[in-house]
C-alpha atoms as a PDB file:
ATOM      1  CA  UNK A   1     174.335 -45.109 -28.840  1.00  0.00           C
ATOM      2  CA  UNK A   2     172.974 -41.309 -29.557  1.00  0.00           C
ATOM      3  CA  UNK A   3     173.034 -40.433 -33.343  1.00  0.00           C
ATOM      4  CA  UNK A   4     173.912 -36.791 -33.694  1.00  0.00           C
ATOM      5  CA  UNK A   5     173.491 -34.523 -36.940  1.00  0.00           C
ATOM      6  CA  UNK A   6     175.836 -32.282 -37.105  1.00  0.00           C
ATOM      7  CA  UNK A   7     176.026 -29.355 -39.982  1.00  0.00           C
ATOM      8  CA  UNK A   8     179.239 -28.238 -40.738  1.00  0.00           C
ATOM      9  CA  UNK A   9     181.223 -25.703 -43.541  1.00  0.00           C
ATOM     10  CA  UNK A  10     180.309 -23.288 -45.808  1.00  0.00           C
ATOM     11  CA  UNK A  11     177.255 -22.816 -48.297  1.00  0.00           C
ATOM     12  CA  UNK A  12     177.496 -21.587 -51.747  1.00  0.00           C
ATOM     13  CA  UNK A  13     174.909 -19.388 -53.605  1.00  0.00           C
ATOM     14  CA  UNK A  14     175.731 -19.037 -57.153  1.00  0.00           C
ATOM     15  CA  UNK A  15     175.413 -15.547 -58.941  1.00  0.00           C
ATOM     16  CA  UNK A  16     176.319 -17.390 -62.552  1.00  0.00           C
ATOM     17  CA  UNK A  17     178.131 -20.701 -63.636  1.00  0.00           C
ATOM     18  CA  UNK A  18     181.893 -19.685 -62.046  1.00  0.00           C
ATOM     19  CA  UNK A  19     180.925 -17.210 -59.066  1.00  0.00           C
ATOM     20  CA  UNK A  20     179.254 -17.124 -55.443  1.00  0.00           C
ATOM     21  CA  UNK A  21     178.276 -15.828 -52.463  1.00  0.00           C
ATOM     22  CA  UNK A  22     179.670 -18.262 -49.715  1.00  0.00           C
ATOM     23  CA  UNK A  23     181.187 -17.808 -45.771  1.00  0.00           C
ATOM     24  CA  UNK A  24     184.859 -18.374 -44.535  1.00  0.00           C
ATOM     25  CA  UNK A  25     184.187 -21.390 -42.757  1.00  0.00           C
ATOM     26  CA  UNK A  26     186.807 -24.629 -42.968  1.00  0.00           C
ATOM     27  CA  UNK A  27     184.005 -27.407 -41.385  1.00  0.00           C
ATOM     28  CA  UNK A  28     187.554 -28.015 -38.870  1.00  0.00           C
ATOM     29  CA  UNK A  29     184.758 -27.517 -36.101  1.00  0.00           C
ATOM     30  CA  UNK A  30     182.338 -29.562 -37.753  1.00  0.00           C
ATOM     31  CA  UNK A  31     185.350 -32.344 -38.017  1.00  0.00           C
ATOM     32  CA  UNK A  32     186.307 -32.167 -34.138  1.00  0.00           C
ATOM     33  CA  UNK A  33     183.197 -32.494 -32.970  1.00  0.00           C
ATOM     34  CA  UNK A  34     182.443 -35.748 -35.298  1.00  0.00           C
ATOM     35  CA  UNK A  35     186.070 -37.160 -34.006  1.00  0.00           C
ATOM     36  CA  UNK A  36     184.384 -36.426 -29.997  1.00  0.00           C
ATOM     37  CA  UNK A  37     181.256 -38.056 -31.199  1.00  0.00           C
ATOM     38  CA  UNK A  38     182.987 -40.907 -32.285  1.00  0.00           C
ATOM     39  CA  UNK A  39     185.014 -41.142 -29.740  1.00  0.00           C
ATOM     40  CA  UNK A  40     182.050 -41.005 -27.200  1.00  0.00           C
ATOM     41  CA  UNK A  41     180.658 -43.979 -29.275  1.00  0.00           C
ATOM     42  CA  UNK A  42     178.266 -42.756 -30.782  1.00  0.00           C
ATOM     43  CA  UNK A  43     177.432 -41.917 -34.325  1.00  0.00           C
ATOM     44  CA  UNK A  44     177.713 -38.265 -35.427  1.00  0.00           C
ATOM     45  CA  UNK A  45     175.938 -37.590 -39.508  1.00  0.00           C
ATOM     46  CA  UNK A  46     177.633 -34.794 -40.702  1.00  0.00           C
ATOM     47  CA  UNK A  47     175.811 -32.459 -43.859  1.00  0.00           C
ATOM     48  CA  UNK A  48     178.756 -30.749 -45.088  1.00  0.00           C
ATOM     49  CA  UNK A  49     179.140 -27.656 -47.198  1.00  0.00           C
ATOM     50  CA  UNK A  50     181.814 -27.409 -49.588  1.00  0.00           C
ATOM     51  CA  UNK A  51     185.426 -27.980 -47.427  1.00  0.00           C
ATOM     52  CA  UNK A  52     189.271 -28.886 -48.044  1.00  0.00           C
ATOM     53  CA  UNK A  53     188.864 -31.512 -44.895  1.00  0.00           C
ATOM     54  CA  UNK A  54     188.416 -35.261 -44.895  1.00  0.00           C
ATOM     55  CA  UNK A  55     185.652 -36.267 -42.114  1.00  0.00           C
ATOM     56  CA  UNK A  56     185.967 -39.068 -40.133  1.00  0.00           C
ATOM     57  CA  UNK A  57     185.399 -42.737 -42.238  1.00  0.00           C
ATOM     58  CA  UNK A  58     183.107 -44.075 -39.881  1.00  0.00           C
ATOM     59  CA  UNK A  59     180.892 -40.792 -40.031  1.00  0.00           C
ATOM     60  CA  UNK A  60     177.898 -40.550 -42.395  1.00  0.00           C
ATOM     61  CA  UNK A  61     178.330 -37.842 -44.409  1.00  0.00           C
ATOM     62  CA  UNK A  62     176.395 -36.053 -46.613  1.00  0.00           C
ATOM     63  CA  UNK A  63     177.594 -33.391 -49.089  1.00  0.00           C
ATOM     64  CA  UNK A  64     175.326 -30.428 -50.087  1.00  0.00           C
ATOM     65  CA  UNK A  65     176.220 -26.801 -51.748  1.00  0.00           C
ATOM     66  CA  UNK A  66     173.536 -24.249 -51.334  1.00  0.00           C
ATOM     67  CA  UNK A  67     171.759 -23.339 -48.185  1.00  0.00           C
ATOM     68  CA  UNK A  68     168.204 -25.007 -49.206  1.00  0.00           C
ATOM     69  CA  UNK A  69     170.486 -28.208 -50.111  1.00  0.00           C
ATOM     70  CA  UNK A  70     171.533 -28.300 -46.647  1.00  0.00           C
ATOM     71  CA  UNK A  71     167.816 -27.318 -45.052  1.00  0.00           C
ATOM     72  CA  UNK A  72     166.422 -30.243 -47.195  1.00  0.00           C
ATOM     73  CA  UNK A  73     169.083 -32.912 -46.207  1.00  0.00           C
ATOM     74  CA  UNK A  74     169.306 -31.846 -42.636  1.00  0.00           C
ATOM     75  CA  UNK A  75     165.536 -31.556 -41.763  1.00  0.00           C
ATOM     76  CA  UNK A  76     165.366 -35.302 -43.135  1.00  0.00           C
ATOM     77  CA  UNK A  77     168.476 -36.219 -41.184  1.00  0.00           C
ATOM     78  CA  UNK A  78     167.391 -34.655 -38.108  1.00  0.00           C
ATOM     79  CA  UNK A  79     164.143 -36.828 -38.030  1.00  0.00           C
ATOM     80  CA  UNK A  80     166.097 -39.727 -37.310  1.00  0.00           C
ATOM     81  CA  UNK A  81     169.264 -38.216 -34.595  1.00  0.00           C
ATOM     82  CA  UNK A  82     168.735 -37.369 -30.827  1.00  0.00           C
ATOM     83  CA  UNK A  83     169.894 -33.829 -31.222  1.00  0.00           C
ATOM     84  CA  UNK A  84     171.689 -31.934 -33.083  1.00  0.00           C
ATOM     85  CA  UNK A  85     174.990 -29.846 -33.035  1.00  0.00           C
ATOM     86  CA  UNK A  86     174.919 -26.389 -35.838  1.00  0.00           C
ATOM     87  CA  UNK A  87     178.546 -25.924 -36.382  1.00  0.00           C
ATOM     88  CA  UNK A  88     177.886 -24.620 -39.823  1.00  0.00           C
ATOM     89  CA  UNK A  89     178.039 -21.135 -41.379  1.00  0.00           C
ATOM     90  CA  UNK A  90     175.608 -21.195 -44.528  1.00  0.00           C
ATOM     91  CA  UNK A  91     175.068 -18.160 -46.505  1.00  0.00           C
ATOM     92  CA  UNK A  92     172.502 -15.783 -45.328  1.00  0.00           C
ATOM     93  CA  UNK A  93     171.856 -14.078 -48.611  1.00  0.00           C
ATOM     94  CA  UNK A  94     171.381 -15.285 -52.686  1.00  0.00           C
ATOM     95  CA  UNK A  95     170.980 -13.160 -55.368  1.00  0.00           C
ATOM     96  CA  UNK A  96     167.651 -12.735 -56.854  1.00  0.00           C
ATOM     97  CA  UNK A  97     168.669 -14.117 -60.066  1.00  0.00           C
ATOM     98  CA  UNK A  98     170.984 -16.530 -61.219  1.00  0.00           C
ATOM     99  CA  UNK A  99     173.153 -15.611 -64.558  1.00  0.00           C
ATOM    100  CA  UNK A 100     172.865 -18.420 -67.173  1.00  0.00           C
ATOM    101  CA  UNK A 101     176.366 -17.332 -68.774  1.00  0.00           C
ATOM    102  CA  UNK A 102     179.351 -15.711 -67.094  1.00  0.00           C
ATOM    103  CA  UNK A 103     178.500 -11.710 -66.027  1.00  0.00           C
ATOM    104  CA  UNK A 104     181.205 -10.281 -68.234  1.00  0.00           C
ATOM    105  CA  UNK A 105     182.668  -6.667 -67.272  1.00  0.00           C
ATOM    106  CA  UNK A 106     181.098  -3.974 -68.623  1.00  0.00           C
ATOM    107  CA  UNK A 107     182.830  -0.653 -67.348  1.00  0.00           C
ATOM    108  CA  UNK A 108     179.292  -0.114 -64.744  1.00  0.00           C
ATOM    109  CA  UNK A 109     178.632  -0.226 -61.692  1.00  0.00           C
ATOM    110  CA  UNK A 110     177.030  -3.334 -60.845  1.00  0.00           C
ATOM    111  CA  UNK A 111     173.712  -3.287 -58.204  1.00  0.00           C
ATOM    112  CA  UNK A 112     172.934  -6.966 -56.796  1.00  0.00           C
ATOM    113  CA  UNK A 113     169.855  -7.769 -55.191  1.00  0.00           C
ATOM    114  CA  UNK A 114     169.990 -10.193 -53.018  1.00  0.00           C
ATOM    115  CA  UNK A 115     167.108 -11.937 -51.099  1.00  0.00           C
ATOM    116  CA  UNK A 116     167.482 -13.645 -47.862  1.00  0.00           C
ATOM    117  CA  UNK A 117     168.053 -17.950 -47.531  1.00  0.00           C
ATOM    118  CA  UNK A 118     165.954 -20.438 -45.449  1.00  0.00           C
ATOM    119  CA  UNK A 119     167.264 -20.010 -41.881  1.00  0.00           C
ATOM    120  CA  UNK A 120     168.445 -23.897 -41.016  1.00  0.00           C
ATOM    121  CA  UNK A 121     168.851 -24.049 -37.446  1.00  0.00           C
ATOM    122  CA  UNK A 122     165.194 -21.829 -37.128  1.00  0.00           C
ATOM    123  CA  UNK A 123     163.457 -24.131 -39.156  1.00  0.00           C
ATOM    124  CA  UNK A 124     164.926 -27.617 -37.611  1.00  0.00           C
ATOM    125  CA  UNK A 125     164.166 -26.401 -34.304  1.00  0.00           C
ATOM    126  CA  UNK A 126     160.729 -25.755 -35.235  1.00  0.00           C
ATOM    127  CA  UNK A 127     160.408 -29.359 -36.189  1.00  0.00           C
ATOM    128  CA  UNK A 128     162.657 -30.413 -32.905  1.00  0.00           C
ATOM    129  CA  UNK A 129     160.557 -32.938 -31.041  1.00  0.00           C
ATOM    130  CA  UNK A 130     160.542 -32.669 -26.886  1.00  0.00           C
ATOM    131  CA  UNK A 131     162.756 -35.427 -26.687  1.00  0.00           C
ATOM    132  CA  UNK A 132     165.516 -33.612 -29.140  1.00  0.00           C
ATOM    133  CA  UNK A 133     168.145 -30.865 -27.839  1.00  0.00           C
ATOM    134  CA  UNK A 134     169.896 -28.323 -30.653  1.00  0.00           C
ATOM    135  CA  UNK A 135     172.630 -26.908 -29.610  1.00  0.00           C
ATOM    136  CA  UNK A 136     173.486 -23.874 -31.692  1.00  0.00           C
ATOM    137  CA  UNK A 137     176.671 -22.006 -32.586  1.00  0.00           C
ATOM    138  CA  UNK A 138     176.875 -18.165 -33.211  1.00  0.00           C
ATOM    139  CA  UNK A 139     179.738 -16.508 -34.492  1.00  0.00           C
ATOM    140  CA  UNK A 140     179.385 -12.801 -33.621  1.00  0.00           C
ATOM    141  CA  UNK A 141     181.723  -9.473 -34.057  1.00  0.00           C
ATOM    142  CA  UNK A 142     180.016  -7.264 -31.064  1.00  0.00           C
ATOM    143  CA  UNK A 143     177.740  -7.574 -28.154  1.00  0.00           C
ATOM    144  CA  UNK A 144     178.270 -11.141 -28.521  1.00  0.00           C
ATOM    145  CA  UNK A 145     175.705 -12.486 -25.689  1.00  0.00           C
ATOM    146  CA  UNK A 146     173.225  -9.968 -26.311  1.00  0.00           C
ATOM    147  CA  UNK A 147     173.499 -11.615 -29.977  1.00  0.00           C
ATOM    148  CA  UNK A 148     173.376 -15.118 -29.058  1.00  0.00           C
ATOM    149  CA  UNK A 149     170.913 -15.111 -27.031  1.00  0.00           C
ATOM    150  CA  UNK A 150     168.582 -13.490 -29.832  1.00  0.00           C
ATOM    151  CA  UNK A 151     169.734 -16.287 -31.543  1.00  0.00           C
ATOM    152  CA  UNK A 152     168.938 -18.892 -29.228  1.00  0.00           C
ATOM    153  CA  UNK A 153     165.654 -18.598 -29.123  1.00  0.00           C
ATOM    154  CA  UNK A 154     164.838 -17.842 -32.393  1.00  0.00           C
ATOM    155  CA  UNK A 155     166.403 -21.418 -33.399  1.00  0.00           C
ATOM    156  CA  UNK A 156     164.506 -23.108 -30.132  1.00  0.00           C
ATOM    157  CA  UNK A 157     167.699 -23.749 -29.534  1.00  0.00           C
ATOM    158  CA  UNK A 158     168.787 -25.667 -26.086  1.00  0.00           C
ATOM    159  CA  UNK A 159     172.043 -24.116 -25.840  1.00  0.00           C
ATOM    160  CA  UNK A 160     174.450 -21.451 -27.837  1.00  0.00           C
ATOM    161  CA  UNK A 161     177.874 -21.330 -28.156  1.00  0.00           C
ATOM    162  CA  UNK A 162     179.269 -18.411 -28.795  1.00  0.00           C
ATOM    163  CA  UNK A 163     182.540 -17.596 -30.606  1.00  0.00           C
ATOM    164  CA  UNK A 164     184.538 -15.169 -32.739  1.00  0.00           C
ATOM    165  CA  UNK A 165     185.610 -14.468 -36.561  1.00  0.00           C
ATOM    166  CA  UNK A 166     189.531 -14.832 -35.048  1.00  0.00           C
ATOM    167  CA  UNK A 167     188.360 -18.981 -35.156  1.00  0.00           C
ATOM    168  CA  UNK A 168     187.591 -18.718 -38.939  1.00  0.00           C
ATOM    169  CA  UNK A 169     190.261 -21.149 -40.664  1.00  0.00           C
ATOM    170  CA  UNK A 170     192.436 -21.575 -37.907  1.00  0.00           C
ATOM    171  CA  UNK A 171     193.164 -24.169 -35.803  1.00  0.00           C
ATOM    172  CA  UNK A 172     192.604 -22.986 -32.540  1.00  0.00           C
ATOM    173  CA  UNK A 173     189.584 -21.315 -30.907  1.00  0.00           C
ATOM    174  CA  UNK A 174     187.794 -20.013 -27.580  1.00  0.00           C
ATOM    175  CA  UNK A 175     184.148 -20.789 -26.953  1.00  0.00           C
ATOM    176  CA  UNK A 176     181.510 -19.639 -24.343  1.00  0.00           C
ATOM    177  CA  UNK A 177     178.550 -21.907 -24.126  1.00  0.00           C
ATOM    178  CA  UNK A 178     175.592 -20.128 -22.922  1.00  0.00           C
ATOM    179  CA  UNK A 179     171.905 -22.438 -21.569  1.00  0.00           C
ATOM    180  CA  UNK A 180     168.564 -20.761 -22.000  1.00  0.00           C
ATOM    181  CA  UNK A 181     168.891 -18.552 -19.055  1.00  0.00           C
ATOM    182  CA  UNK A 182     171.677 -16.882 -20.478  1.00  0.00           C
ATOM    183  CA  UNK A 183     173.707 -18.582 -18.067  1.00  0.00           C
ATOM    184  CA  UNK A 184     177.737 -19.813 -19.129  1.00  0.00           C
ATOM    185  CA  UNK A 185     177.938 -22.817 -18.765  1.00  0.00           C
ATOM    186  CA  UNK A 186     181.452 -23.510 -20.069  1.00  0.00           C
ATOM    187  CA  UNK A 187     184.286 -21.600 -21.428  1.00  0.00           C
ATOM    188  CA  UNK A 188     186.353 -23.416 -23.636  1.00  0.00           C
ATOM    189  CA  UNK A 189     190.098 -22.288 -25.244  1.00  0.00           C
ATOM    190  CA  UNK A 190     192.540 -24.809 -27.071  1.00  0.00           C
ATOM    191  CA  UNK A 191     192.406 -26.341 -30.311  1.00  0.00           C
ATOM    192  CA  UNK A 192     189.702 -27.178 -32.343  1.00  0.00           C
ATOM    193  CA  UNK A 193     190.097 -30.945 -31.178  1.00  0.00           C
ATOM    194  CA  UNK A 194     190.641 -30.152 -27.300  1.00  0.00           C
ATOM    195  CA  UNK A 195     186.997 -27.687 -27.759  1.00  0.00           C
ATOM    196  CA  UNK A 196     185.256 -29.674 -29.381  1.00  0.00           C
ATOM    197  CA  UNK A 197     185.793 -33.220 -27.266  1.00  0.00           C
ATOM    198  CA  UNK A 198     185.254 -30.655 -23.881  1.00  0.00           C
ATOM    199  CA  UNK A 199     181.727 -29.458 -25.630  1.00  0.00           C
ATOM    200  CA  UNK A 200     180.424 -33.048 -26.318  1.00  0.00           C
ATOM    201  CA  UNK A 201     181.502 -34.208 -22.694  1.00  0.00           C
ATOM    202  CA  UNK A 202     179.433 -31.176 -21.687  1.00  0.00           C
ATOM    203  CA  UNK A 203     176.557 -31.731 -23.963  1.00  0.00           C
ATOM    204  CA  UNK A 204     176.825 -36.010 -23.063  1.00  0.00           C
ATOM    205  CA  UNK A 205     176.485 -34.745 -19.410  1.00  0.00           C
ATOM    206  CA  UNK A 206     173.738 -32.751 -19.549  1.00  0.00           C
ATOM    207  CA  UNK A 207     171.695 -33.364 -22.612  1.00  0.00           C
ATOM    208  CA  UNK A 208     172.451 -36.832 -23.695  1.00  0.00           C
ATOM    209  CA  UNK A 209     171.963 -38.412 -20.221  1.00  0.00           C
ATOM    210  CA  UNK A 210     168.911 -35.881 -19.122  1.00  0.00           C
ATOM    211  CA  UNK A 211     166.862 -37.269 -22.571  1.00  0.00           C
ATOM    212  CA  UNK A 212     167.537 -41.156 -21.905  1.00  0.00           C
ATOM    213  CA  UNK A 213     169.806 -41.200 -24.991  1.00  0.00           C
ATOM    214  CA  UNK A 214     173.167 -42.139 -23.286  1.00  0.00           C
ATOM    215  CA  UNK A 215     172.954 -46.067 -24.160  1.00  0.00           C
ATOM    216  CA  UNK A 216     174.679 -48.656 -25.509  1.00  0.00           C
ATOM    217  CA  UNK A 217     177.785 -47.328 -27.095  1.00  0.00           C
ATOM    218  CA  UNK A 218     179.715 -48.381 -30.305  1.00  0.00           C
ATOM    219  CA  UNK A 219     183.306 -49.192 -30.206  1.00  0.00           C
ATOM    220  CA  UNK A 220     185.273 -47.332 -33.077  1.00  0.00           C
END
């Protein structure tokens, strides 16, 4: 049995006590691919953002708001798993101060500065050991593999899969999963659910299986 972290859902970053800076992600990804873990028998750890979804019971899942939260959680998490699978969108940007009180309207202009968050997948893959795989999502607006590929090997990622904002919320999605050549290994178009169990075969196939991790399952 593989254990698999999995980060999922949004981040927050808090300019006072009632507003933030946070992505339009749902975590229904994150979800999916805890349900094909599962599935698979084996045992997916989800760090979640803040989402309107119920994760699978017999996942382990751990909550977290900001960005760092979810740096600090995983990079402890990720230790302990075979790989890992970065599903989640955290904020890229917090402001440079935080408000004690509620920033009331005052007729002006208002100039934010904003500084940029840890980078989680960049960091974890830092720390990935040669036995661990990362496969890394990117969700990108134009010259998609271009982007992902940047991506990729900034995060020492093993793979990136590469989708677009029309997946944000919704239930159904299309996915290209690019190697480290660049190469596409898969393209992938159905629901969340049918994606996400055709990634994990794909990833059990080739990752799993090449680092000696496909063992004894777990029935669920």
């Amino acid at each position: 049995m593989a254990r698999i972290l999995i980060t999922s859902g949004p981040t927050r970053q808090y300019l006072d006590p009632v507003r933030y800076l946070t992505n339009a992600s749902s975590g229904r990804m994150g979800c999916a691919l805890a349900e094909a873990i599962l599935a698979a028998g084996h045992q997916p750890v989800v760090v979640s953002g803040p989402v309107e979804i119920d994760y699978p019971a017999q996942a382990e899942v751990v909550s977290v708001v900001t960005t760092e939260e979810m740096l600090d959680a995983s990079r402890e998490l990720f230790a302990e798993c075979d790989g890992m699978i970065g599903v989640a969108a955290p904020c890229d940007y917090r402001p440079v101060e935080f408000a004690e009180h509620k920033i009331a309207k005052n007729g002006q202009t208002w100039h934010l500065p904003l500084v940029e968050t840890p980078d989680v997948l960049a960091a974890l893959g830092a720390d990935k050991k040669p036995s661990q795989w990362l496969v890394a999502f990117a969700l990108e607006t134009q010259n998609g593999h271009e982007r992902a590929m940047g991506k990729l090997r900034r995060k020492n990622a093993n793979w990136i899969v590469l989708n677009g904002p029309e997946a944000i919320c919704e239930q159904r999605t299309c996915l290209e999963v690019l190697d480290g050549e660049g190469a596409v290994l898969a393209r992938l178009e159905g629901t969340k659910r049918e994606t996400a169990r055709a990634l994990f075969e794909l990833i059990e196939t080739r990752l799993l299986q090449a680092n000696g991790s496909d063992v004894d399952r777990v029935e669920v």
